[in-house]
PDB file of N, CA and C in Angstrom:
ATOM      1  N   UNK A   1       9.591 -13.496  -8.471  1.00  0.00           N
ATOM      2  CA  UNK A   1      10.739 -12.614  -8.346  1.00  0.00           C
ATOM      3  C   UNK A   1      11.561 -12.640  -9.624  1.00  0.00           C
ATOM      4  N   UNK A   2      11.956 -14.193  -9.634  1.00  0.00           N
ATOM      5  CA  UNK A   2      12.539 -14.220 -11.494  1.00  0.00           C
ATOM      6  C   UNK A   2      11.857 -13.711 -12.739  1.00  0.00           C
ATOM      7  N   UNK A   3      10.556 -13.384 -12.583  1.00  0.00           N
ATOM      8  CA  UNK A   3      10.019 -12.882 -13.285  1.00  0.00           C
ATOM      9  C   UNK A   3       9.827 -10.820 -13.609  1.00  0.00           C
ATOM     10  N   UNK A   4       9.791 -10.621 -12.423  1.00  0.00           N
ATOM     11  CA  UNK A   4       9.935  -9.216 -12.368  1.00  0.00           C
ATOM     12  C   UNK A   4      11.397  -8.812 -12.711  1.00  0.00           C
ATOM     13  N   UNK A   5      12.204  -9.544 -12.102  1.00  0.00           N
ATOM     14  CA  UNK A   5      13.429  -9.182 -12.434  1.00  0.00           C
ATOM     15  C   UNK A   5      13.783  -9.253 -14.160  1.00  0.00           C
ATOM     16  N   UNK A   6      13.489 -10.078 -14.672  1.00  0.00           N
ATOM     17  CA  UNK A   6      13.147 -10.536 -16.411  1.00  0.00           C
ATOM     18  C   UNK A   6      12.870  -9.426 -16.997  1.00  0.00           C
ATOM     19  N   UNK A   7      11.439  -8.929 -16.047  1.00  0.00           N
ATOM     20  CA  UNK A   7      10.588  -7.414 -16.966  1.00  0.00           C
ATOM     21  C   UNK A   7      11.462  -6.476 -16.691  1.00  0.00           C
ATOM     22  N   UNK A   8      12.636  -6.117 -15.600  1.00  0.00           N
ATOM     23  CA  UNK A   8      12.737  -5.235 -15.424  1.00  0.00           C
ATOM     24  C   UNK A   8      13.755  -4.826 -16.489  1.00  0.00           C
ATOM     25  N   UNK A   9      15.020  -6.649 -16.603  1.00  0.00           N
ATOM     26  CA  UNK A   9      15.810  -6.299 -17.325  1.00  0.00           C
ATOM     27  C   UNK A   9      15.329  -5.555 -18.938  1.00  0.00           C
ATOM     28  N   UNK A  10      14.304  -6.486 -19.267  1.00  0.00           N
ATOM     29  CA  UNK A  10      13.642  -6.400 -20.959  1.00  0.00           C
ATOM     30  C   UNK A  10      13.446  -4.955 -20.564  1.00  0.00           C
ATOM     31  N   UNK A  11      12.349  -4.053 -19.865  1.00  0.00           N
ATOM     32  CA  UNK A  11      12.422  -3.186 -20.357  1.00  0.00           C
ATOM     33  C   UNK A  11      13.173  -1.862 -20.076  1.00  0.00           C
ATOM     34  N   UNK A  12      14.629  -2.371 -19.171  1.00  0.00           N
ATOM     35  CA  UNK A  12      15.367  -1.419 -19.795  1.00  0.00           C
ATOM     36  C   UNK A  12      16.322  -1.697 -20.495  1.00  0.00           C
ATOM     37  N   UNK A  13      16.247  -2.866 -21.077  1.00  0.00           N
ATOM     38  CA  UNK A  13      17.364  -2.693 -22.601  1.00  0.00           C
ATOM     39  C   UNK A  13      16.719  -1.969 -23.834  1.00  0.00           C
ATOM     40  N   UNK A  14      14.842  -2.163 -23.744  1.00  0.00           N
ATOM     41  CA  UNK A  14      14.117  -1.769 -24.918  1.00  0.00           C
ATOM     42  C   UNK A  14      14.131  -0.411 -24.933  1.00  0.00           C
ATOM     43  N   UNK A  15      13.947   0.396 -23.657  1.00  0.00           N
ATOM     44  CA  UNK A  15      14.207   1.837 -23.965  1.00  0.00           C
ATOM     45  C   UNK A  15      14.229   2.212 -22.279  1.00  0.00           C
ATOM     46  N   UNK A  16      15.136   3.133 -22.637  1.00  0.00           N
ATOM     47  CA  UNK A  16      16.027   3.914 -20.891  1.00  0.00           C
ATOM     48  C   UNK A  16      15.079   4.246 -20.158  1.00  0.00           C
ATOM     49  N   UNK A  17      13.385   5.490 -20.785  1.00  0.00           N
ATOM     50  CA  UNK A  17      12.392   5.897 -20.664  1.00  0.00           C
ATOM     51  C   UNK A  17      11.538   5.166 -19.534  1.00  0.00           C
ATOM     52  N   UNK A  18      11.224   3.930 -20.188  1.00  0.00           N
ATOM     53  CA  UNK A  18      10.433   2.703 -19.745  1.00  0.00           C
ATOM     54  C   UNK A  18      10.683   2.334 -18.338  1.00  0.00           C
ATOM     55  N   UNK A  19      12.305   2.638 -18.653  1.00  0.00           N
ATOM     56  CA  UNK A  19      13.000   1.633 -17.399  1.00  0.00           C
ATOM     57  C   UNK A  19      12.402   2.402 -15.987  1.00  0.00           C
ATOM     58  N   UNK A  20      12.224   3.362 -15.769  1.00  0.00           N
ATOM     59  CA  UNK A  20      12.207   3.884 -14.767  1.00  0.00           C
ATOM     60  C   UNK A  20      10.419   3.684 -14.281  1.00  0.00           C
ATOM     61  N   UNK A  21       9.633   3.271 -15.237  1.00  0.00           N
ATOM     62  CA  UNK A  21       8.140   3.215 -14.349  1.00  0.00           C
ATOM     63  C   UNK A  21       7.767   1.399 -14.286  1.00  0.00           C
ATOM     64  N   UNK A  22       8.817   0.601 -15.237  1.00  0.00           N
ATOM     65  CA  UNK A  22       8.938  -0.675 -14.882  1.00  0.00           C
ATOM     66  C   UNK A  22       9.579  -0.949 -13.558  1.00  0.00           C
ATOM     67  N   UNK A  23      10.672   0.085 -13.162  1.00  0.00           N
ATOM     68  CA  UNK A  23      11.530  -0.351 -11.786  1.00  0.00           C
ATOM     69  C   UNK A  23      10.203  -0.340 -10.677  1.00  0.00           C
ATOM     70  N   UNK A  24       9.442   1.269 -11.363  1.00  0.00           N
ATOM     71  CA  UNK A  24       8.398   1.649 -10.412  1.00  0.00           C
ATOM     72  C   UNK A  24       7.907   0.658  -9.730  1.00  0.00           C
ATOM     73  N   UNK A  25       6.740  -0.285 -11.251  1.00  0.00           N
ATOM     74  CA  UNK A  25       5.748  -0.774 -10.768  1.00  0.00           C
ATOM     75  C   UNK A  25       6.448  -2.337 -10.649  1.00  0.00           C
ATOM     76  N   UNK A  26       7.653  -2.827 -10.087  1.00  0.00           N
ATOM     77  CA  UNK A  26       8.388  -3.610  -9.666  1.00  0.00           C
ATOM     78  C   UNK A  26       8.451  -3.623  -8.183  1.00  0.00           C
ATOM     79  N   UNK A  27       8.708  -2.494  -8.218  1.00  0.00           N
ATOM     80  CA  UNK A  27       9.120  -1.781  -6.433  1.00  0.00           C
ATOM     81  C   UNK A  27       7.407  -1.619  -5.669  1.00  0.00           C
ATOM     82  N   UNK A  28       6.924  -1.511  -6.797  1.00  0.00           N
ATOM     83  CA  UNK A  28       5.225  -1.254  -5.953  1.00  0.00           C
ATOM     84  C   UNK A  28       4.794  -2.201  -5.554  1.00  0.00           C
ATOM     85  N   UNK A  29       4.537  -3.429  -6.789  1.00  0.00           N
ATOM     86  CA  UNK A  29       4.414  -4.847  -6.729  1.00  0.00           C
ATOM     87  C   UNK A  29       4.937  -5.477  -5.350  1.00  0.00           C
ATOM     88  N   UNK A  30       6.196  -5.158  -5.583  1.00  0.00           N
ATOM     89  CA  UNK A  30       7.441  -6.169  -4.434  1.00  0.00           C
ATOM     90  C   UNK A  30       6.276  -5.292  -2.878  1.00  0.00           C
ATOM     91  N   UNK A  31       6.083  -4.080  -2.673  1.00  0.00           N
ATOM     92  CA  UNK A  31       5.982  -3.585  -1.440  1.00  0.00           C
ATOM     93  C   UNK A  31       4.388  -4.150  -1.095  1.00  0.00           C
ATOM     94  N   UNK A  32       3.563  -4.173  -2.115  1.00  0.00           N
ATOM     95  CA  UNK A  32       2.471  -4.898  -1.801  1.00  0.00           C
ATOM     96  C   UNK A  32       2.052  -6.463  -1.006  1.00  0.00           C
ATOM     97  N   UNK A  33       3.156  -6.885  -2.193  1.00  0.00           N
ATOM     98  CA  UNK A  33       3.152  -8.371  -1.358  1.00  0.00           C
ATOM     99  C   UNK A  33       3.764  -8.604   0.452  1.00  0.00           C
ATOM    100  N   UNK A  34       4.873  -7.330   0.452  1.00  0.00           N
ATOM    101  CA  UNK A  34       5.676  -7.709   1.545  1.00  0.00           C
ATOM    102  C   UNK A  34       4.172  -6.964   2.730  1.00  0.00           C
ATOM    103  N   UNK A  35       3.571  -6.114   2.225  1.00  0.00           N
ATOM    104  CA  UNK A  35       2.564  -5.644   3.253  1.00  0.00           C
ATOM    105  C   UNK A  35       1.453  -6.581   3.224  1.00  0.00           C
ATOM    106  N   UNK A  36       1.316  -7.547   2.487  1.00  0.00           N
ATOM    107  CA  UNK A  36       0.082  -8.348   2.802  1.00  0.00           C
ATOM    108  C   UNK A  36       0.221  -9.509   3.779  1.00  0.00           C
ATOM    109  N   UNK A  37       2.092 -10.104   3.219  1.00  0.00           N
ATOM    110  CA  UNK A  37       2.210 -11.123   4.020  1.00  0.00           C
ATOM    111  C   UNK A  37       2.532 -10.274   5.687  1.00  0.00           C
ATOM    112  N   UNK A  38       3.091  -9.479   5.709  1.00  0.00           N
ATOM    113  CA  UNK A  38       2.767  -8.746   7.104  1.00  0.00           C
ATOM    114  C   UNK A  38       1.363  -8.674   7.636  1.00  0.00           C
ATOM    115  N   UNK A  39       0.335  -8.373   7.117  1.00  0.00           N
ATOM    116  CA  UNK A  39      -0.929  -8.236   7.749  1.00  0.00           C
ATOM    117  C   UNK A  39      -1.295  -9.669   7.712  1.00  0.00           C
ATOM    118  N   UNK A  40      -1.018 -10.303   7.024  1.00  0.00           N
ATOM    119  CA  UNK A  40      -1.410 -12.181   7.768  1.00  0.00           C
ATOM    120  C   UNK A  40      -0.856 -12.737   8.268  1.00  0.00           C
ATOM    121  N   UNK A  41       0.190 -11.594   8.603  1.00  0.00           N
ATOM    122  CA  UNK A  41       1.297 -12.406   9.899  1.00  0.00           C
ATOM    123  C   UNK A  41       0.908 -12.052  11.103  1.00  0.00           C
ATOM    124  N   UNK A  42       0.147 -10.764  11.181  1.00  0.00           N
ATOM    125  CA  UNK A  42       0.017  -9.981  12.627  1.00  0.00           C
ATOM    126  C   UNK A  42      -1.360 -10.104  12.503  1.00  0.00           C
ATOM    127  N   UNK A  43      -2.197 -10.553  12.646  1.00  0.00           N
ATOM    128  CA  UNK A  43      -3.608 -10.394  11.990  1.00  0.00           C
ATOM    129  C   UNK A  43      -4.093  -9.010  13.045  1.00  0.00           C
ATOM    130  N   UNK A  44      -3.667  -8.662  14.338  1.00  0.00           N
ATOM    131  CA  UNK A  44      -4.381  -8.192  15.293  1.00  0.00           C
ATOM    132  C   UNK A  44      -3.692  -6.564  15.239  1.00  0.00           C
ATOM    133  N   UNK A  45      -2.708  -6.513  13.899  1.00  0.00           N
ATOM    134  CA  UNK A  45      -2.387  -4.640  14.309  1.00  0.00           C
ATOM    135  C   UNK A  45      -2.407  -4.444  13.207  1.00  0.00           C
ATOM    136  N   UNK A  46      -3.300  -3.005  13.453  1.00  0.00           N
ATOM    137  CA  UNK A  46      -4.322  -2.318  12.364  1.00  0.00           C
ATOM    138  C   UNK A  46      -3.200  -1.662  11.722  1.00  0.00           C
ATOM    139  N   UNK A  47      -2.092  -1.333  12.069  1.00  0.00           N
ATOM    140  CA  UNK A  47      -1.000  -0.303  11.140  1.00  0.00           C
ATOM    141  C   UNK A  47      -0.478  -1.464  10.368  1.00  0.00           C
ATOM    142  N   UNK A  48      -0.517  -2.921  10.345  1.00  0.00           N
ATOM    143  CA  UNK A  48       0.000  -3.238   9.229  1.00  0.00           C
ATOM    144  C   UNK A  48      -0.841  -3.393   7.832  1.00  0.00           C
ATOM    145  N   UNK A  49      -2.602  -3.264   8.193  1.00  0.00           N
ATOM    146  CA  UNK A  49      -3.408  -2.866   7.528  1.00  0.00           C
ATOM    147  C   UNK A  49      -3.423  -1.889   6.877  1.00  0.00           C
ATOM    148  N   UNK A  50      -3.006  -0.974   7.465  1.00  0.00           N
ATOM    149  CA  UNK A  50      -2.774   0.527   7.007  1.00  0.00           C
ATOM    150  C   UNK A  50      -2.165   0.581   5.627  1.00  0.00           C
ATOM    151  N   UNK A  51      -0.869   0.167   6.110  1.00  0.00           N
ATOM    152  CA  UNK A  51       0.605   0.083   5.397  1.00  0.00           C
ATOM    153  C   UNK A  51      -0.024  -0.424   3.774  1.00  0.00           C
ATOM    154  N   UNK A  52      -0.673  -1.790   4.287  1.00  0.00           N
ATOM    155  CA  UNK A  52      -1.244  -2.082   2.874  1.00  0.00           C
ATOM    156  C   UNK A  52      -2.116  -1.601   2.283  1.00  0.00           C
ATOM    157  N   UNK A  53      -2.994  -0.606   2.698  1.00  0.00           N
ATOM    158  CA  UNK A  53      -4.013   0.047   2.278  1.00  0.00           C
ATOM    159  C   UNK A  53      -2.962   1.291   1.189  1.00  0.00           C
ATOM    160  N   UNK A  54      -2.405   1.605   2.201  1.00  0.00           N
ATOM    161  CA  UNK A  54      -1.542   2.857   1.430  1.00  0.00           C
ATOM    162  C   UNK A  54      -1.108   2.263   0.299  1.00  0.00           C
ATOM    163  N   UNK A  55      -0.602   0.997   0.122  1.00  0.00           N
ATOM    164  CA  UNK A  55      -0.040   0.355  -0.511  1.00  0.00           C
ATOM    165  C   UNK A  55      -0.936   0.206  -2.247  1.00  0.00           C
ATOM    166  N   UNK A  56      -2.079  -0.046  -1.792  1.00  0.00           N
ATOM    167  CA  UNK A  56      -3.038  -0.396  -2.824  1.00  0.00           C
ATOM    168  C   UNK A  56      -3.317   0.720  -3.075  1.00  0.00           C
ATOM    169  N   UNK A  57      -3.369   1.980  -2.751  1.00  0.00           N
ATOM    170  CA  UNK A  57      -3.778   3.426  -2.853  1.00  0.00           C
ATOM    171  C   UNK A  57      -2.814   3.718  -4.104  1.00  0.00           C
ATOM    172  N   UNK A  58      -1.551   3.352  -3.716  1.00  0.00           N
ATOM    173  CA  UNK A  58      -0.709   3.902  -4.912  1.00  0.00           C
ATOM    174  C   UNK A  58      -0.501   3.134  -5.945  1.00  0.00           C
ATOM    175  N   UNK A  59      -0.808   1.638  -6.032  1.00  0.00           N
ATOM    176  CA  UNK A  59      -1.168   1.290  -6.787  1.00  0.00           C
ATOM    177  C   UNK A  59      -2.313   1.656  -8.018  1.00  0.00           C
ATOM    178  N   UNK A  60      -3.230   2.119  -7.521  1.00  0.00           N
ATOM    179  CA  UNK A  60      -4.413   2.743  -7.681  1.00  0.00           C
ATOM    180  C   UNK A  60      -5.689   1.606  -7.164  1.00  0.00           C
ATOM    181  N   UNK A  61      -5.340   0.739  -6.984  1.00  0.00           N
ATOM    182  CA  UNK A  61      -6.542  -0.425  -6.362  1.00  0.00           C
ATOM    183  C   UNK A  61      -7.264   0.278  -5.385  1.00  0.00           C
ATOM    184  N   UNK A  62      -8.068   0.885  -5.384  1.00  0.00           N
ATOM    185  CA  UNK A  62      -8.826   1.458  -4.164  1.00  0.00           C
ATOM    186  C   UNK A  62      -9.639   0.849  -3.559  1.00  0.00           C
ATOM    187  N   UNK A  63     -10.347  -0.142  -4.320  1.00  0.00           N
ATOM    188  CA  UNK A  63     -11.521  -1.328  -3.700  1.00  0.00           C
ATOM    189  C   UNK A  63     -10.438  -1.631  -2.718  1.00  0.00           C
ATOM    190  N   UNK A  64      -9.548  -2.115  -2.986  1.00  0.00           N
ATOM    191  CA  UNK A  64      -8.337  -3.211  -2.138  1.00  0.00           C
ATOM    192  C   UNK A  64      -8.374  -2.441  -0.841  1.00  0.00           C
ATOM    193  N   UNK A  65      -8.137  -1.043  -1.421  1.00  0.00           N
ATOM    194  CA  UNK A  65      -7.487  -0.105  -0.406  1.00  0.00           C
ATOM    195  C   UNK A  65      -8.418  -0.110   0.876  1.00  0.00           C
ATOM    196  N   UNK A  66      -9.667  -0.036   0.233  1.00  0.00           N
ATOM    197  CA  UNK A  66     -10.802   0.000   1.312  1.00  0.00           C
ATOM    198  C   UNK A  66     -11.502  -0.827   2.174  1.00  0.00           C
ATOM    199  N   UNK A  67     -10.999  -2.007   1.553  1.00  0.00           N
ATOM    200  CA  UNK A  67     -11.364  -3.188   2.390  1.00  0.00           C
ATOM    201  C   UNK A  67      -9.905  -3.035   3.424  1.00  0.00           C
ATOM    202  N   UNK A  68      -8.962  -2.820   2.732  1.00  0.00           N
ATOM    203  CA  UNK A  68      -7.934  -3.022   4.020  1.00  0.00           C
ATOM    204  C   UNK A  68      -8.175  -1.709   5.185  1.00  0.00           C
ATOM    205  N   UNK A  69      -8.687  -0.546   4.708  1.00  0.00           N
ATOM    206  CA  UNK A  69      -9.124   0.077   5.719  1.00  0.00           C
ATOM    207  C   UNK A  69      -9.828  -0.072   7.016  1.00  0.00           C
ATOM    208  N   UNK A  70     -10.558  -0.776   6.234  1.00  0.00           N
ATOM    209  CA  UNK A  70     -12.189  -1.455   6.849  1.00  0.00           C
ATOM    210  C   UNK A  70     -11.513  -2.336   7.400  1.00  0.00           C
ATOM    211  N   UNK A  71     -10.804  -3.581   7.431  1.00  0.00           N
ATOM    212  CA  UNK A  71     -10.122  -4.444   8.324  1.00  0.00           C
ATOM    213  C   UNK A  71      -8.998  -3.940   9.259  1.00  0.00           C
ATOM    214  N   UNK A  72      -8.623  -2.857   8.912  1.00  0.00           N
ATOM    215  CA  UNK A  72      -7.657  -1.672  10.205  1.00  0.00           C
ATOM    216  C   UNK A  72      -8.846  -1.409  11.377  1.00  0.00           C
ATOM    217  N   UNK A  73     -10.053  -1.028  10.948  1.00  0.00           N
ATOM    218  CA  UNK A  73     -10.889  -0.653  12.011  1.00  0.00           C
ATOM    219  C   UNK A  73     -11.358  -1.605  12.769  1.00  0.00           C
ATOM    220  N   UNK A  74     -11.493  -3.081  12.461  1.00  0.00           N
ATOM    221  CA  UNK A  74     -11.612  -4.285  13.170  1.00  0.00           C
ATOM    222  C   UNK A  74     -10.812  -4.652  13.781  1.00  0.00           C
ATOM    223  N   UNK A  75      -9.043  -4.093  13.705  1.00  0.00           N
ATOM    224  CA  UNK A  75      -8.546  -4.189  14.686  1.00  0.00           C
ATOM    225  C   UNK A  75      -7.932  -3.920  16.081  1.00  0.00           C
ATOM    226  N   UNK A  76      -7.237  -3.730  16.697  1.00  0.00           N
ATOM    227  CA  UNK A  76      -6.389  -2.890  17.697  1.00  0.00           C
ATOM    228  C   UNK A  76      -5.740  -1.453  17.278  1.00  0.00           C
ATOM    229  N   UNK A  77      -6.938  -0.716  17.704  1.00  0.00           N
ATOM    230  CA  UNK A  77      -6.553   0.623  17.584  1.00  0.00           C
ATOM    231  C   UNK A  77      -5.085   0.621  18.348  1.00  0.00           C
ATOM    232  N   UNK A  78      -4.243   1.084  16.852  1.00  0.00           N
ATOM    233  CA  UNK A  78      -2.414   1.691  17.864  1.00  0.00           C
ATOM    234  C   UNK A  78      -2.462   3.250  17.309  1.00  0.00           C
ATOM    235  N   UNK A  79      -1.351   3.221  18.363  1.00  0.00           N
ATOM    236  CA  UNK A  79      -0.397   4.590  17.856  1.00  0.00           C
ATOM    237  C   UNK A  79       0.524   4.687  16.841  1.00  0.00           C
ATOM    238  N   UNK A  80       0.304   5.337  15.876  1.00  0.00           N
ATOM    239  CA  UNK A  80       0.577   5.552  14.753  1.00  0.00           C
ATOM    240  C   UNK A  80       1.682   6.824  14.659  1.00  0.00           C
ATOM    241  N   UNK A  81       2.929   6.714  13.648  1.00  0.00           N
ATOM    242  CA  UNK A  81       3.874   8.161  13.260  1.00  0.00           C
ATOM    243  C   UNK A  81       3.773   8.077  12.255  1.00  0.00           C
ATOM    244  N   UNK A  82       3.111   9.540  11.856  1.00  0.00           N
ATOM    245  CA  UNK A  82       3.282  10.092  10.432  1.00  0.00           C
ATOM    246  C   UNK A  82       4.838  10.554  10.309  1.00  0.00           C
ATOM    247  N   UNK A  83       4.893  10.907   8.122  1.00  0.00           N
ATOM    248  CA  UNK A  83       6.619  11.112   8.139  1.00  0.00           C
ATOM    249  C   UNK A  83       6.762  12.120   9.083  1.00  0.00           C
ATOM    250  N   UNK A  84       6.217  13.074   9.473  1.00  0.00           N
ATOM    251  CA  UNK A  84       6.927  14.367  10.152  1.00  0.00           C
ATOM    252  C   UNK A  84       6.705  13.778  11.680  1.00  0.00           C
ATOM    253  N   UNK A  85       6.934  12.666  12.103  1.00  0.00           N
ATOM    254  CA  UNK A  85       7.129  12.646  14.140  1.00  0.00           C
ATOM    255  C   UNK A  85       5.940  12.863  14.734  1.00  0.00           C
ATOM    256  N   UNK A  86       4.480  13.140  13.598  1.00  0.00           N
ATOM    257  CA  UNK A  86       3.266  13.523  14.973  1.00  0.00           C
ATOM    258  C   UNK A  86       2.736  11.988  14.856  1.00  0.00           C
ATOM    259  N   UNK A  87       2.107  12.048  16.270  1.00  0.00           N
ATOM    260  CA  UNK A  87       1.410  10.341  16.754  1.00  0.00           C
ATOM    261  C   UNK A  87      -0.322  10.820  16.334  1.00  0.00           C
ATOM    262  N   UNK A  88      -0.767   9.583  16.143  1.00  0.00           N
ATOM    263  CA  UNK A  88      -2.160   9.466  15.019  1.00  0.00           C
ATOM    264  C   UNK A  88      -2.155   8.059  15.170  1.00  0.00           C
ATOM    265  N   UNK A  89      -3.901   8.159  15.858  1.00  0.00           N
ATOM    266  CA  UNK A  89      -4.454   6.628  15.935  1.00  0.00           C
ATOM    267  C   UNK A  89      -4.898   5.715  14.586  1.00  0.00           C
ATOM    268  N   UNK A  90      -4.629   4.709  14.339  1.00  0.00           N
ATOM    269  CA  UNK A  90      -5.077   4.170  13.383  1.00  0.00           C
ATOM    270  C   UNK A  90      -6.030   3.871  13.387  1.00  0.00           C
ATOM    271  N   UNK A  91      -6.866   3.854  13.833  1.00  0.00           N
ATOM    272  CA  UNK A  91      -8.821   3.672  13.611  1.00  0.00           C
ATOM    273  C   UNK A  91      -8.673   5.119  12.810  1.00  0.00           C
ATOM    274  N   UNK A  92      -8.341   6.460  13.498  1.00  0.00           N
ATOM    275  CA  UNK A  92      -8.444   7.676  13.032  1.00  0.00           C
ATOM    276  C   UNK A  92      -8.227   7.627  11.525  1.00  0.00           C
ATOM    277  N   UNK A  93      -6.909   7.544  11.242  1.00  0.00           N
ATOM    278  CA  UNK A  93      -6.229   7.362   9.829  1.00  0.00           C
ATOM    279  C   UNK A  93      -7.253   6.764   8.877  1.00  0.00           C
ATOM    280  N   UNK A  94      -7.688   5.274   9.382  1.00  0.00           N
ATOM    281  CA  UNK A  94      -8.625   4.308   8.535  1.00  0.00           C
ATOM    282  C   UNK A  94      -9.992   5.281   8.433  1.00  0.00           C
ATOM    283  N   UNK A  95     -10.465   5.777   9.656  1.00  0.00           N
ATOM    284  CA  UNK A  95     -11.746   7.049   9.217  1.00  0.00           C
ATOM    285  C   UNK A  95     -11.479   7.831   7.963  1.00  0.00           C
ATOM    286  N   UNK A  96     -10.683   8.864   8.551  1.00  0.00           N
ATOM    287  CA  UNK A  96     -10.237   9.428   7.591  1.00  0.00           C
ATOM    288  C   UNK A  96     -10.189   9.118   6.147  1.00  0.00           C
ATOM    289  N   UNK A  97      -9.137   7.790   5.874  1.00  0.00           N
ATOM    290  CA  UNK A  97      -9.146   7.832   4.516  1.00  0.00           C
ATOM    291  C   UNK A  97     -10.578   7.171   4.126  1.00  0.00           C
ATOM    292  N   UNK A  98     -10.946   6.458   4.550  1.00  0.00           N
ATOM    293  CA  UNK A  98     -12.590   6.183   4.605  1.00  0.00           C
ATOM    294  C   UNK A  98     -13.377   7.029   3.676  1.00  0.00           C
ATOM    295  N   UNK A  99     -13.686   8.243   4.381  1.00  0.00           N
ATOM    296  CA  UNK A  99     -14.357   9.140   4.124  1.00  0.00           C
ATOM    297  C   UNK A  99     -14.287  10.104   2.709  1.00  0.00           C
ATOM    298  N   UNK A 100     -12.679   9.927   2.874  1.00  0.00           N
ATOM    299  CA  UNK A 100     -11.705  10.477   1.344  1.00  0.00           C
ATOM    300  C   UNK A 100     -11.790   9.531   0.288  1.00  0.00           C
ATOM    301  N   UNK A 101     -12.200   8.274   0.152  1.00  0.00           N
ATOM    302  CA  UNK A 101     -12.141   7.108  -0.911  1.00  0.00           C
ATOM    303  C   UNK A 101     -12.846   7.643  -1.755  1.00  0.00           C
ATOM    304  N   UNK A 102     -13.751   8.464  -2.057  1.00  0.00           N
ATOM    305  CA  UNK A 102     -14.605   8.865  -3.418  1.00  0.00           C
ATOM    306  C   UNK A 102     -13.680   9.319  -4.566  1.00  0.00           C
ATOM    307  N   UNK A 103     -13.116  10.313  -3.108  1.00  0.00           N
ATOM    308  CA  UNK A 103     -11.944  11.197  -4.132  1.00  0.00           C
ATOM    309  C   UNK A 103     -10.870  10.315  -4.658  1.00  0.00           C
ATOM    310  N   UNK A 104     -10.191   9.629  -4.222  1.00  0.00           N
ATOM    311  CA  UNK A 104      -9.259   8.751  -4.335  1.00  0.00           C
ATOM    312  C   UNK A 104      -9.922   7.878  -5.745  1.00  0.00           C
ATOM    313  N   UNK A 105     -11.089   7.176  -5.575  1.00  0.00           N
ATOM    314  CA  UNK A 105     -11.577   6.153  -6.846  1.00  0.00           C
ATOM    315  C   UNK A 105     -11.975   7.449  -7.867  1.00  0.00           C
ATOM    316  N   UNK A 106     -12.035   8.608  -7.765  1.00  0.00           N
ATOM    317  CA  UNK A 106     -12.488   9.632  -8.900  1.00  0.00           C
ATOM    318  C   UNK A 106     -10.977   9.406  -9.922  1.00  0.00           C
ATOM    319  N   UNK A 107     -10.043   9.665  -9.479  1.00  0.00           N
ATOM    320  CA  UNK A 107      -8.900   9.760  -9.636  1.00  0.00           C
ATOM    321  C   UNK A 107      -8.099   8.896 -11.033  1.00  0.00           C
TER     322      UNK A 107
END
């Protein structure tokens, strides 16, 4: 944490520009870890799998992404809310992006 916080300060004193894809990949970093230690906290619900899959997606880690997919489908299919309020099973979701990973690692 003392450390990210370090990079974040350095690089926005070095230039204003910077600052904003260091906060980025600060804020990405920080959300990764908080979704992993969630999925080894719950081992048995597939949406916290998810969460981290998405997680590694925007990272760009897609191997990551896909193994955490692949471990969503080993678990307890739930009910899932996308941002707009519709319900979506998470086995579904994990298919889905499944199937889409080519495109995603083309990328």
């Amino acid at each position: 944490m003392v450390k990210t916080v370090l990079f974040a300060l350095c690089v926005t004193v070095a230039s204003p520009a910077l600052a904003a894809d260091g906060q980025a990949a600060a804020k990405l970093a920080a959300d990764i870890r908080v979704s992993e230690s969630r999925a080894q906290a719950t081992l048995r619900d597939s949406g916290d799998y998810i969460e981290l899959a998405q997680a590694y997606l925007r990272a760009g880690r897609t191997g990551d992404a896909a193994l955490a997919y692949r471990a969503a489908l080993t678990r307890n299919n739930e009910m899932m809310l996308t941002r707009n309020g519709d319900s979506i099973w998470s086995h579904t979701v994990a298919r889905d992006a499944l199937a889409l990973m080519p495109q995603y690692a083309a990328r």
